[in-house]
N, C-alpha and C. Protein backbone atom coordinates (compact mmCIF):
# COMPACT_ATOMS: atom_id res chain seq x y z
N UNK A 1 5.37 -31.93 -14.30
CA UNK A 1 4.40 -30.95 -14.76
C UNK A 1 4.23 -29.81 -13.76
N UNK A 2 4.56 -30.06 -12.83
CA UNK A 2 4.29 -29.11 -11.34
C UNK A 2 5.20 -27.86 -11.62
N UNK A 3 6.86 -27.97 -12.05
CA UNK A 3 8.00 -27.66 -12.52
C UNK A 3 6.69 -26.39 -13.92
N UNK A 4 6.26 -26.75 -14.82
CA UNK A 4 5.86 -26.05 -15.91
C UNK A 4 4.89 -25.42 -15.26
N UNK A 5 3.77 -25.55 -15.14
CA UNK A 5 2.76 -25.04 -14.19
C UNK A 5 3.29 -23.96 -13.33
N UNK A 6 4.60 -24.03 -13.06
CA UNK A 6 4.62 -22.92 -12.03
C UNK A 6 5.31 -21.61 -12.84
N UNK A 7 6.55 -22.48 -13.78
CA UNK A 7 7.40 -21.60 -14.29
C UNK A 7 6.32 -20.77 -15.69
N UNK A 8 4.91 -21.08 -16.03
CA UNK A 8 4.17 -20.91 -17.30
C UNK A 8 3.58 -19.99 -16.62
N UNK A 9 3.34 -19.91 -15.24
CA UNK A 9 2.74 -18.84 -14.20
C UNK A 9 3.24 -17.62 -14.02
N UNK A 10 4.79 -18.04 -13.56
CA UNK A 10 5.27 -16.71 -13.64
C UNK A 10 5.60 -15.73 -14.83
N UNK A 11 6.00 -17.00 -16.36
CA UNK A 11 5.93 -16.07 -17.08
C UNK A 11 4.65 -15.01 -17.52
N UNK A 12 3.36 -15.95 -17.03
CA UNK A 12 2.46 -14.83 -17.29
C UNK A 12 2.23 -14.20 -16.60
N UNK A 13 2.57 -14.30 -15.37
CA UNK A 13 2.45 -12.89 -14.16
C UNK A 13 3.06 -11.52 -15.02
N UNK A 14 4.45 -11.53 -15.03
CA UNK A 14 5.52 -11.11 -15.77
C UNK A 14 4.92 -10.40 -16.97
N UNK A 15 4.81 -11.49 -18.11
CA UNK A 15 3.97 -10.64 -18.99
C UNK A 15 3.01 -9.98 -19.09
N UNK A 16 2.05 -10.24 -18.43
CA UNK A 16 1.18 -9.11 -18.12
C UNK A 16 1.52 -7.94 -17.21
N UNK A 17 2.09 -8.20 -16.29
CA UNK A 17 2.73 -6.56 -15.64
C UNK A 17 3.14 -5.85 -16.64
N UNK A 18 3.62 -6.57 -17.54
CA UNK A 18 4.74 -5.78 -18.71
C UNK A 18 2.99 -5.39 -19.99
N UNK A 19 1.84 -5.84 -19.69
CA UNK A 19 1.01 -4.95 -20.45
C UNK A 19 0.40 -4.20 -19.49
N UNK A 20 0.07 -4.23 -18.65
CA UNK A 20 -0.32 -3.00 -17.61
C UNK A 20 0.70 -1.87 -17.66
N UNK A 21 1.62 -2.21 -18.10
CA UNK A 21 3.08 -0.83 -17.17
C UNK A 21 3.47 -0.58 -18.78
N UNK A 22 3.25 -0.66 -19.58
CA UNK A 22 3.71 -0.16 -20.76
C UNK A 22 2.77 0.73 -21.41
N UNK A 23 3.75 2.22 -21.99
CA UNK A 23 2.81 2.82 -22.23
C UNK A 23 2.58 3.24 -24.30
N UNK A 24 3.18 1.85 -24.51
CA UNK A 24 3.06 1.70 -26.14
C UNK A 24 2.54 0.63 -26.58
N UNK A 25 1.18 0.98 -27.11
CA UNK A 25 0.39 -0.38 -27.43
C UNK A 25 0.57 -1.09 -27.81
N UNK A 26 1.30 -1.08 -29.06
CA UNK A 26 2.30 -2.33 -30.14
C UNK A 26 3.01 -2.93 -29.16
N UNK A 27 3.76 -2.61 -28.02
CA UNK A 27 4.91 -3.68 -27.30
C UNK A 27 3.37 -4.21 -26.17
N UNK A 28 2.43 -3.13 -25.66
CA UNK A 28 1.74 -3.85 -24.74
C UNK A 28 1.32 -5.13 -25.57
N UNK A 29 0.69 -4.84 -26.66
CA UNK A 29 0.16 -5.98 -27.31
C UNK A 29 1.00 -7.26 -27.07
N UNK A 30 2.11 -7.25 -27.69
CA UNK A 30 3.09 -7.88 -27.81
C UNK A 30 3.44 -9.01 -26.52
N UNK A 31 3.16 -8.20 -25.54
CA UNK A 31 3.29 -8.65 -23.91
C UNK A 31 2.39 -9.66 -23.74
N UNK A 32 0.99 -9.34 -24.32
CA UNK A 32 -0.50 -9.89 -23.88
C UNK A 32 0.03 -11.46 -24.70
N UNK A 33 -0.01 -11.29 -26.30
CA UNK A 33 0.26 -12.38 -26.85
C UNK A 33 1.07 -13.91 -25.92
N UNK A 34 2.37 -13.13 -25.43
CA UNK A 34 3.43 -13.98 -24.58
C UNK A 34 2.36 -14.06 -23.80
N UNK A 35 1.53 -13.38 -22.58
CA UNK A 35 0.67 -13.89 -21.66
C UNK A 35 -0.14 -15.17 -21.71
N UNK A 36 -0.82 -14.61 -23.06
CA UNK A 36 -1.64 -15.56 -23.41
C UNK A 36 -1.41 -17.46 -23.86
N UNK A 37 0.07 -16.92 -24.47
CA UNK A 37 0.79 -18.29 -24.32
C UNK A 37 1.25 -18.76 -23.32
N UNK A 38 1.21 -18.27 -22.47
CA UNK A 38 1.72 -18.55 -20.89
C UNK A 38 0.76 -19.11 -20.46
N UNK A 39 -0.60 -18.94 -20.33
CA UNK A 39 -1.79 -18.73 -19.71
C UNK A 39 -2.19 -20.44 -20.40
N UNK A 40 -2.18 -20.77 -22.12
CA UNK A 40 -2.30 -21.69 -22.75
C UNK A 40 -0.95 -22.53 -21.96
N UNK A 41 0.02 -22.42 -21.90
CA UNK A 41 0.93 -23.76 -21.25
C UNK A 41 0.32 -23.92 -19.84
N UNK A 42 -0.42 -23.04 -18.92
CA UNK A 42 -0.72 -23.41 -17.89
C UNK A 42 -2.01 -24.40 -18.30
N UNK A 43 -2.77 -24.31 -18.35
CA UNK A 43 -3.66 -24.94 -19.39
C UNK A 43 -3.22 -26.37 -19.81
N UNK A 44 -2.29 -26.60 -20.77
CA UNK A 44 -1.31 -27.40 -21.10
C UNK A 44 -1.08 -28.40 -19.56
N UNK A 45 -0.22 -28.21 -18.73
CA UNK A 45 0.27 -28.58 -17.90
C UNK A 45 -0.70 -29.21 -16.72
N UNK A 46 -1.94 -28.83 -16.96
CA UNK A 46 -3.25 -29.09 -15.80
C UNK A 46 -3.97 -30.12 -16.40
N UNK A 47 -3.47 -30.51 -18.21
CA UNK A 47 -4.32 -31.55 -18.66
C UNK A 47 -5.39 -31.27 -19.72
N UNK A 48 -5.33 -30.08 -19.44
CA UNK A 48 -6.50 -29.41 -20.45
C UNK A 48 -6.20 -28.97 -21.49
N UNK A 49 -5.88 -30.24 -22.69
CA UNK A 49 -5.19 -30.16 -24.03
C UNK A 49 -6.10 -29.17 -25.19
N UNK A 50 -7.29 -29.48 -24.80
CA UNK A 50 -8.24 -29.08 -25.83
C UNK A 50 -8.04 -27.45 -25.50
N UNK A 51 -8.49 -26.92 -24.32
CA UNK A 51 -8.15 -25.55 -24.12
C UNK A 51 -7.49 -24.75 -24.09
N UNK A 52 -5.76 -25.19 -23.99
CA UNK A 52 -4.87 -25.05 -24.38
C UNK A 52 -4.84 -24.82 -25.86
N UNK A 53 -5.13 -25.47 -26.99
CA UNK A 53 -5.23 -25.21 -28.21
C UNK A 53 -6.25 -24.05 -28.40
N UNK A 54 -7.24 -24.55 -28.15
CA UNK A 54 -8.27 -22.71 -27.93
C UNK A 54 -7.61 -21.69 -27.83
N UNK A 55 -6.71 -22.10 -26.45
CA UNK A 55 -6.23 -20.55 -25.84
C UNK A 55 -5.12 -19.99 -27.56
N UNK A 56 -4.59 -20.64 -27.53
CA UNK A 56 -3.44 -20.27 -28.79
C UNK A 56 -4.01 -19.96 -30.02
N UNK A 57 -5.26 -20.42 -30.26
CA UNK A 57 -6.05 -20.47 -31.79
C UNK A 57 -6.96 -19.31 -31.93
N UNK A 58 -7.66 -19.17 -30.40
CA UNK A 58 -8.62 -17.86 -30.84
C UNK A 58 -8.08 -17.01 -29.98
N UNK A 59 -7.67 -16.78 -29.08
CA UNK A 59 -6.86 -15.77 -28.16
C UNK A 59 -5.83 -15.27 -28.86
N UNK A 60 -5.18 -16.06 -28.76
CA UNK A 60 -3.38 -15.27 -29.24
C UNK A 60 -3.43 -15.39 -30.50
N UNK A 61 -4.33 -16.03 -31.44
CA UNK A 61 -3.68 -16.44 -32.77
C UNK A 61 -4.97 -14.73 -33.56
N UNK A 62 -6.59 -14.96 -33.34
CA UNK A 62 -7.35 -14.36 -34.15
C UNK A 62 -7.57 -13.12 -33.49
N UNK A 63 -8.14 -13.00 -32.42
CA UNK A 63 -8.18 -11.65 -31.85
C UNK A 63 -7.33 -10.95 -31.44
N UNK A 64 -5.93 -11.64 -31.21
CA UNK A 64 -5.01 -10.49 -31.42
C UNK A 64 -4.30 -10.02 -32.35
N UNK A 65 -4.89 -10.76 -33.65
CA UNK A 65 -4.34 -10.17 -34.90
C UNK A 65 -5.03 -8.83 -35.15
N UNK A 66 -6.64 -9.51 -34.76
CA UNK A 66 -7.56 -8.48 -34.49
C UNK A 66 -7.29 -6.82 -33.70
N UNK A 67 -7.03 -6.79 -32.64
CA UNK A 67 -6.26 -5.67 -31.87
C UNK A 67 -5.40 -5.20 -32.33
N UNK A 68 -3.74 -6.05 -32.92
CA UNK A 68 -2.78 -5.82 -33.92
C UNK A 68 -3.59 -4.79 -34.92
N UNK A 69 -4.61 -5.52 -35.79
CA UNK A 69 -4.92 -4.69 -36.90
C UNK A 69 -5.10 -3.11 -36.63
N UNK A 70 -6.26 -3.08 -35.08
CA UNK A 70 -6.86 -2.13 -35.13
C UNK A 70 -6.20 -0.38 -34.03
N UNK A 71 -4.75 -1.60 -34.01
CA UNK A 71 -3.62 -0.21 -33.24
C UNK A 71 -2.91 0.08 -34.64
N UNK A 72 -2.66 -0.51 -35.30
CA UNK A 72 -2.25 -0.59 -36.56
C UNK A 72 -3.21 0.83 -37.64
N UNK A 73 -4.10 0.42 -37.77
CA UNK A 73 -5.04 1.20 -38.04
C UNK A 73 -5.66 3.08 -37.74
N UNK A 74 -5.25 2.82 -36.19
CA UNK A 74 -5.56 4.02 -35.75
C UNK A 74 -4.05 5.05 -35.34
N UNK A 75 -3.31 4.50 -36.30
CA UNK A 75 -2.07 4.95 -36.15
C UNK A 75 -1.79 5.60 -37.19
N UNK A 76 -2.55 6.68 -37.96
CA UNK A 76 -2.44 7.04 -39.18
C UNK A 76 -1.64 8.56 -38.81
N UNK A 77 -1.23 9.07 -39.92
CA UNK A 77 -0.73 10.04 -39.89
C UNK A 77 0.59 10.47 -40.83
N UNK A 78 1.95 11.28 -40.49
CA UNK A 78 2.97 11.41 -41.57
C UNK A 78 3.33 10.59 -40.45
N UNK A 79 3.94 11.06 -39.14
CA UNK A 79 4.80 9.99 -37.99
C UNK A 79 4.87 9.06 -37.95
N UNK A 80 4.27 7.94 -38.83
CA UNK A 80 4.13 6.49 -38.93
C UNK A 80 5.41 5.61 -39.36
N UNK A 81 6.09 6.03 -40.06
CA UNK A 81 7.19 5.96 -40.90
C UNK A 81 8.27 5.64 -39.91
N UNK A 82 8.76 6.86 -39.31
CA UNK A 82 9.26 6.77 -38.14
C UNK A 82 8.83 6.50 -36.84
N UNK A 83 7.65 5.96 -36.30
CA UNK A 83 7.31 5.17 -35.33
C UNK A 83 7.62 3.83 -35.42
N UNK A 84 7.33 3.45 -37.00
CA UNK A 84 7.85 1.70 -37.19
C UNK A 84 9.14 1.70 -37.09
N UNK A 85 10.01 2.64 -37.40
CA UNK A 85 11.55 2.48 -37.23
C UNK A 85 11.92 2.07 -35.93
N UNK A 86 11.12 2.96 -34.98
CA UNK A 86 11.64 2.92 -33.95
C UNK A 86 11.46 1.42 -33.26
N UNK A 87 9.98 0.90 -33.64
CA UNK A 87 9.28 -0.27 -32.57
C UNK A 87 10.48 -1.11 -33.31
N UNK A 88 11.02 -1.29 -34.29
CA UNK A 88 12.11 -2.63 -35.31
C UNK A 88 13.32 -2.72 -34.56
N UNK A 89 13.53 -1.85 -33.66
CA UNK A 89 15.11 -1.87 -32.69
C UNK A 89 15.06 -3.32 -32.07
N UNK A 90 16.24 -3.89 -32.04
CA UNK A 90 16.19 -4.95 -31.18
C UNK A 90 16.04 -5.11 -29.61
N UNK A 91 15.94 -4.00 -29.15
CA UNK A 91 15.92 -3.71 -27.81
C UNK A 91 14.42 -3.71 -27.36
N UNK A 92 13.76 -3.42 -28.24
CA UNK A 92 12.33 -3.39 -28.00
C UNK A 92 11.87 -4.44 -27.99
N UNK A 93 12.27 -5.39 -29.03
CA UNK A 93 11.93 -6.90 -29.12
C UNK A 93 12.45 -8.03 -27.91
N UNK A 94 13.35 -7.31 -27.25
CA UNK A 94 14.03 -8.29 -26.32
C UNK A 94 13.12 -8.84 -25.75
N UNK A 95 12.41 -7.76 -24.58
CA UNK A 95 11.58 -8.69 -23.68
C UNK A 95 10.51 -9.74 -23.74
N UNK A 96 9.75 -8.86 -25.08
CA UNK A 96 8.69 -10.33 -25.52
C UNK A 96 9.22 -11.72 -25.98
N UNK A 97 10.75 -11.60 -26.96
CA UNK A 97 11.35 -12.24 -27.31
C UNK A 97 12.06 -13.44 -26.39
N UNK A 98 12.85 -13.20 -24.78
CA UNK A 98 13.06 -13.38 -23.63
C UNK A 98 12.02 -14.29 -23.18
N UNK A 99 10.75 -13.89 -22.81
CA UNK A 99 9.95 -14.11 -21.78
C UNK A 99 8.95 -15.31 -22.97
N UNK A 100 9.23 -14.96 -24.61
CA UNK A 100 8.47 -16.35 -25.14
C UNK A 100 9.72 -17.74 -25.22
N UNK A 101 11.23 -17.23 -24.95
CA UNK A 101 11.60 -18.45 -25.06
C UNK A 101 11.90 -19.10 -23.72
N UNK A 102 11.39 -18.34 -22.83
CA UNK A 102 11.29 -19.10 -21.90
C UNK A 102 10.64 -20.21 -21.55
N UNK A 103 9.17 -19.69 -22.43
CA UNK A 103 7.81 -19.83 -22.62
C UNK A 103 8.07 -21.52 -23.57
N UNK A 104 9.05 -21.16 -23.88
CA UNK A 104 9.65 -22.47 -25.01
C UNK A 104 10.10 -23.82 -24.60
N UNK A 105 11.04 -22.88 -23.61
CA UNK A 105 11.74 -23.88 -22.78
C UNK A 105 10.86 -24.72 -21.88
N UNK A 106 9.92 -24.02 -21.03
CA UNK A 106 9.32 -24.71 -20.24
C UNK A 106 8.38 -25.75 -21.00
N UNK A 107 8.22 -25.33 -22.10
CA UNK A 107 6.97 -26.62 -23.08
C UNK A 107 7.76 -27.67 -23.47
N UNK A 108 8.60 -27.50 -24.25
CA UNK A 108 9.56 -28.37 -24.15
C UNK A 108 9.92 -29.62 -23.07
N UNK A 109 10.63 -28.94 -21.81
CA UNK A 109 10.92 -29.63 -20.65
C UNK A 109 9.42 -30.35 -20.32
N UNK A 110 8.45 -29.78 -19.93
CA UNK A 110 7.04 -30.47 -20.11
C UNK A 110 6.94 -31.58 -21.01
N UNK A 111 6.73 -31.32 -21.99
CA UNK A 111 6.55 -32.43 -23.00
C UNK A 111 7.49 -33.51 -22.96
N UNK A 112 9.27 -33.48 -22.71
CA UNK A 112 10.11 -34.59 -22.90
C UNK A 112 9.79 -34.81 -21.16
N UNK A 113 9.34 -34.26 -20.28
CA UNK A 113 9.13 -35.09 -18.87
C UNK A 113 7.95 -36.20 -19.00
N UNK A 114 6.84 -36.05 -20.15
CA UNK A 114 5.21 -36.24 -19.77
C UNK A 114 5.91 -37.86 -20.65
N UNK A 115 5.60 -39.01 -19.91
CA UNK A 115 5.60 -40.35 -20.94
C UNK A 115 4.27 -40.33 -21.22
N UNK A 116 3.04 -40.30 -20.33
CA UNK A 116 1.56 -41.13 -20.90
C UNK A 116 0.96 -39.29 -19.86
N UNK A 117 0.31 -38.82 -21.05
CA UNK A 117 -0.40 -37.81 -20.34
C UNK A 117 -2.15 -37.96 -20.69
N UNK A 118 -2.45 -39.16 -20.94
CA UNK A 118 -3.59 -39.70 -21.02
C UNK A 118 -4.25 -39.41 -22.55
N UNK A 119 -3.31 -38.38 -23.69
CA UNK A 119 -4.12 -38.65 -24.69
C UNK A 119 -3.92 -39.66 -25.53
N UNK A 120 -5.50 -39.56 -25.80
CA UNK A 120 -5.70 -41.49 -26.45
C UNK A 120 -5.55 -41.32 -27.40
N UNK A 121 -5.27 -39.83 -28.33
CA UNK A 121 -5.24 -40.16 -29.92
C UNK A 121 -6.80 -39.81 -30.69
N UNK A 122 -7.83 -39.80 -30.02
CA UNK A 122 -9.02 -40.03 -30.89
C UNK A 122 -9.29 -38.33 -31.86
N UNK A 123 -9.35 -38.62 -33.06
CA UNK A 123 -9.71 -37.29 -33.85
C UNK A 123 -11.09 -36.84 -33.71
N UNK A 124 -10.82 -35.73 -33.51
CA UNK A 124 -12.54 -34.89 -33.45
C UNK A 124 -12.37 -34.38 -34.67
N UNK A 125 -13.74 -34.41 -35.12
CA UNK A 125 -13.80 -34.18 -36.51
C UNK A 125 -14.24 -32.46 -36.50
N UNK A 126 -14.25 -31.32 -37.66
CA UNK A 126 -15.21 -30.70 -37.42
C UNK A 126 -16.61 -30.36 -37.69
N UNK A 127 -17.31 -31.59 -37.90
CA UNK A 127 -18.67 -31.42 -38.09
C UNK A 127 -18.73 -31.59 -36.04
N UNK A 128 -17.74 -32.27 -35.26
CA UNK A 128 -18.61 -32.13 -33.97
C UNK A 128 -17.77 -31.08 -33.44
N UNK A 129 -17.06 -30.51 -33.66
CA UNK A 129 -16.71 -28.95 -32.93
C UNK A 129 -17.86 -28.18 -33.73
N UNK A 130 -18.22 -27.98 -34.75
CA UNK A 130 -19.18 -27.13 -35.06
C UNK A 130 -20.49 -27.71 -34.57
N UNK A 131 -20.43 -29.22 -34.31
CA UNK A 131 -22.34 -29.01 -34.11
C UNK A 131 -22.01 -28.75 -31.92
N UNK A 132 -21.12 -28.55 -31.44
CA UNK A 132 -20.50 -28.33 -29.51
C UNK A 132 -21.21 -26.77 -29.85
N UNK A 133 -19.95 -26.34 -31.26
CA UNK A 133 -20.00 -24.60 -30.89
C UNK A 133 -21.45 -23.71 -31.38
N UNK A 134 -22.22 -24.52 -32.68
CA UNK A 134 -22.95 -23.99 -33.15
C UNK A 134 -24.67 -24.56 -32.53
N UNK A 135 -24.66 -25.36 -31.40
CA UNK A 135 -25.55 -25.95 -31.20
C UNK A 135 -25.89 -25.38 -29.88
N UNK A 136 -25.60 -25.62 -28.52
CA UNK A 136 -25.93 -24.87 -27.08
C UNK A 136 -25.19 -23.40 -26.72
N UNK A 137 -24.62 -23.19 -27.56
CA UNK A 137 -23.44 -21.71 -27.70
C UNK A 137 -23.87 -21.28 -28.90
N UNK A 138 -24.73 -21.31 -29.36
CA UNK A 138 -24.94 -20.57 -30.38
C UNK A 138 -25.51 -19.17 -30.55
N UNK A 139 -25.73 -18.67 -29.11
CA UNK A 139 -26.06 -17.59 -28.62
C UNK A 139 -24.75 -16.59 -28.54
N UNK A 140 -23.66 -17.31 -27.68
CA UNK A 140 -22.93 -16.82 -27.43
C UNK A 140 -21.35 -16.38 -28.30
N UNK A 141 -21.71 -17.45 -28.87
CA UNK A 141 -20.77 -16.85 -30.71
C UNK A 141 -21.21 -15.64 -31.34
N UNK A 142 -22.72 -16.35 -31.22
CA UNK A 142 -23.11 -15.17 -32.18
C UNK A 142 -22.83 -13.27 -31.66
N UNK A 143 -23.20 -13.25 -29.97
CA UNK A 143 -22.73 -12.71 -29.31
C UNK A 143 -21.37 -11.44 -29.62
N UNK A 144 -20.32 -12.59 -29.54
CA UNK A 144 -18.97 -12.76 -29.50
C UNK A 144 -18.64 -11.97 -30.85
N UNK A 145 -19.42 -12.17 -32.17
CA UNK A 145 -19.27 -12.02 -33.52
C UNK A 145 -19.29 -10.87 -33.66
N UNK A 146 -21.08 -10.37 -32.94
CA UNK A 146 -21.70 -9.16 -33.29
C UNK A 146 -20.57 -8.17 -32.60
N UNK A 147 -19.69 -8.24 -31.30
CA UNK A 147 -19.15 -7.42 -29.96
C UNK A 147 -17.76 -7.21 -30.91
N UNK A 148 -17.53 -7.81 -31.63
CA UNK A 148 -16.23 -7.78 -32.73
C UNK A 148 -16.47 -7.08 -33.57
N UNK A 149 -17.40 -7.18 -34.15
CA UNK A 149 -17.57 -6.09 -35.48
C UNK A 149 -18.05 -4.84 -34.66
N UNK A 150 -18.63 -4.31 -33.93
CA UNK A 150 -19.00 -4.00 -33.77
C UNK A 150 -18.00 -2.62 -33.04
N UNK A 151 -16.85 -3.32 -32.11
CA UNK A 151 -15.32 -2.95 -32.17
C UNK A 151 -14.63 -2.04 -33.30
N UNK A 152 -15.29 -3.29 -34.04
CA UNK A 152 -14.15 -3.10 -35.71
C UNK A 152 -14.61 -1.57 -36.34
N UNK A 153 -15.69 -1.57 -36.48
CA UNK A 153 -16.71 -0.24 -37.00
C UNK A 153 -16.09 0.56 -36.09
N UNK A 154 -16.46 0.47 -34.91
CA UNK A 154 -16.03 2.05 -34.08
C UNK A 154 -14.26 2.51 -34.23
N UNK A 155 -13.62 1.63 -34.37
CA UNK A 155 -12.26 1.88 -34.76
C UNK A 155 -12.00 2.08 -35.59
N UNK A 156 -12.88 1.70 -36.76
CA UNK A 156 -12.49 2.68 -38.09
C UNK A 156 -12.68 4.21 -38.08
N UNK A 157 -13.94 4.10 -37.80
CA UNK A 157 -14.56 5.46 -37.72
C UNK A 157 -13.86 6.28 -36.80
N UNK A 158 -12.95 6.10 -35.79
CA UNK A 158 -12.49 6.65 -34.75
C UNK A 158 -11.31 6.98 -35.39
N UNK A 159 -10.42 6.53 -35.83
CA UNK A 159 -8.93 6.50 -36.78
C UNK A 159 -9.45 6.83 -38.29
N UNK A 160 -10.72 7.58 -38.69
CA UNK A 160 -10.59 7.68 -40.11
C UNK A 160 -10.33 9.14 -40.26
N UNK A 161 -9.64 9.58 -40.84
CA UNK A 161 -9.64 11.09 -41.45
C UNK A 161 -10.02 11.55 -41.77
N UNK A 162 -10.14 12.60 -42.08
CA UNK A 162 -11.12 13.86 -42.50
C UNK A 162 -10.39 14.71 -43.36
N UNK A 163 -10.99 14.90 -44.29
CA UNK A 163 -10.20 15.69 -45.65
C UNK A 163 -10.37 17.19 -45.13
N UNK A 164 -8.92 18.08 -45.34
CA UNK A 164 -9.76 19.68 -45.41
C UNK A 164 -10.00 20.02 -43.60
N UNK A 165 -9.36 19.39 -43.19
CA UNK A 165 -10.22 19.76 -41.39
C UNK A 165 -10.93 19.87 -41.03
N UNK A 166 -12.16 19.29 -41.88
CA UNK A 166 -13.71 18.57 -41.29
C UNK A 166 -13.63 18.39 -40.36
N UNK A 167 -14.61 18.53 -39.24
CA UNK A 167 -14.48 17.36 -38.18
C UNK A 167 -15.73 16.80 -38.73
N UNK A 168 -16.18 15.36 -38.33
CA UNK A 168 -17.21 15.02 -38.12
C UNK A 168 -18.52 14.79 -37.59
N UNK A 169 -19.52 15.27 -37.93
CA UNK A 169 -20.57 16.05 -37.38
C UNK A 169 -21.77 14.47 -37.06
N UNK A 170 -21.79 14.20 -36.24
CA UNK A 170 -22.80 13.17 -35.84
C UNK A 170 -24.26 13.00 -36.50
N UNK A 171 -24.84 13.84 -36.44
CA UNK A 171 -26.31 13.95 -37.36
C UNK A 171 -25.77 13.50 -38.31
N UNK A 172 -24.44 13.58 -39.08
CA UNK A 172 -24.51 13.76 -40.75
C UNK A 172 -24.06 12.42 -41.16
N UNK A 173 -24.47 12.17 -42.50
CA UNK A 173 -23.65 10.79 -43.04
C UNK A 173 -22.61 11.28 -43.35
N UNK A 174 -21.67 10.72 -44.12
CA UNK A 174 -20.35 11.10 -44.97
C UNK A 174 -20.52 11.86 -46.28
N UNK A 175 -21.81 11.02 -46.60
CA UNK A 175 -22.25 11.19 -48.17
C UNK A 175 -23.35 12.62 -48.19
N UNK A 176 -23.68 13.12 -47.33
CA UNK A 176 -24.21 14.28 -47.36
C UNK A 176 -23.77 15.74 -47.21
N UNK A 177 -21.96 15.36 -46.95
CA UNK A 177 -21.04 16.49 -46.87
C UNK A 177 -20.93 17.37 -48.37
N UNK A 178 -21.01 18.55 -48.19
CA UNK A 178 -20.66 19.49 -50.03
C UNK A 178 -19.82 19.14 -50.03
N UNK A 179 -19.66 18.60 -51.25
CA UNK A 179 -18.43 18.81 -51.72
C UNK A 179 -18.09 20.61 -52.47
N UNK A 180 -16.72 20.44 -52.75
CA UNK A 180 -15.96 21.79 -53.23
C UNK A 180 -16.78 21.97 -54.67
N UNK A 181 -17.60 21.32 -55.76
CA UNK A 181 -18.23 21.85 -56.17
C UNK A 181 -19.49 22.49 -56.02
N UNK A 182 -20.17 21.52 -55.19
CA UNK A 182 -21.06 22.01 -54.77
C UNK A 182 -21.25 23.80 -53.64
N UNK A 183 -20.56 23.51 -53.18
CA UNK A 183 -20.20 24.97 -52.24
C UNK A 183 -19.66 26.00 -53.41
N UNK A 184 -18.88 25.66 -54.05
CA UNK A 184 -18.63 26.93 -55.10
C UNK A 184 -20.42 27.33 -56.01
N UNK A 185 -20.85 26.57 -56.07
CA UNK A 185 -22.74 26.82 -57.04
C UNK A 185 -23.61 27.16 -55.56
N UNK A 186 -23.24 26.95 -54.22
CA UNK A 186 -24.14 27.96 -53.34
C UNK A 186 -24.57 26.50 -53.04
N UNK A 187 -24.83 25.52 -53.36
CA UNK A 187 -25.99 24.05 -52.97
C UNK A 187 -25.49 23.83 -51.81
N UNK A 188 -24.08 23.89 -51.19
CA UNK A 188 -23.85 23.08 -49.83
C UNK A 188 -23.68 23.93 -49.02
């Protein structure tokens, strides 16, 4: 396990340099994900099965679909077309591609080294992950929930367009803009 632990380290050293030093969000993203699975086999390898699954389930699996969505999102425009062409090259895919099967290899080698890694087998149900998460943390989900949407809203609004070369005027709602009939009868 010492062997995984170290090699699950460097791949996330690695991958994360590679989201600091990149200056295209889709591949940074891309980087973080591999990190984060890196970060979960270290995890893995120290014994800490349960957190390890965390790390992969709400890290890499929901909030970075989350982020995914919202570079995704604020990427509007005609150039889009040909920006996805470009990120689909196989050259772009190498390194995340590289650095997760490494990420493979080392779980692997882990797992066929481990004979007795102390789990006993017992199923947690989820009435007791929900009464762990929804009972002394119930502050901090909720927290967690509100700091997400809350994300989500400002990134819409930040990536939404404007018909006509509006900009958007802060005092105003959306729904209080003239419309083109209205401005032709003098009302807006």
């Amino acid at each position: 396990m010492l062997f995984a632990f170290y090699s699950a380290g460097l791949i996330a050293i690695v991958a994360t340099i590679r989201v600091i030093s990149h200056s295209n969000p889709v591949h940074a993203l891309l980087y973080l994900i591999v990190s984060l699975l890196a970060i979960s086999a270290v995890f893995f390898s120290l014994g800490a099965y349960f957190a390890a699954a965390l790390e992969i389930i709400v890290y890499a699996g929901a909030i970075m679909v989350l982020f995914v969505f919202v570079v995704m999102m604020l990427n509007l425009g005609s150039e889009v077309q040909e920006q996805e062409r470009i990120w689909l090259k196989p050259r772009l895919w190498a390194g995340p591609g590289l650095l997760s099967l490494l990420l493979l290899l080392v779980l692997l080698f882990a797992i066929s080294g481990s004979s007795d890694l102390g789990i006993d087998g017992k199923m947690v149900d989820a009435k007791a992950v929900g009464i762990t998460l929804f009972g002394p943390y119930l502050l901090a989900v909720e927290l967690a929930s509100m700091l997400l949407l809350a994300g989500l809203v400002v990134a819409f609004h930040i990536g939404q367009e404007h018909k006509n070369g509006q900009e958007h005027k802060p005092g105003k709602c959306l729904s209080s803009r003239s419309t083109p009939k209205k401005r032709a009868e003098g009302q807006g």
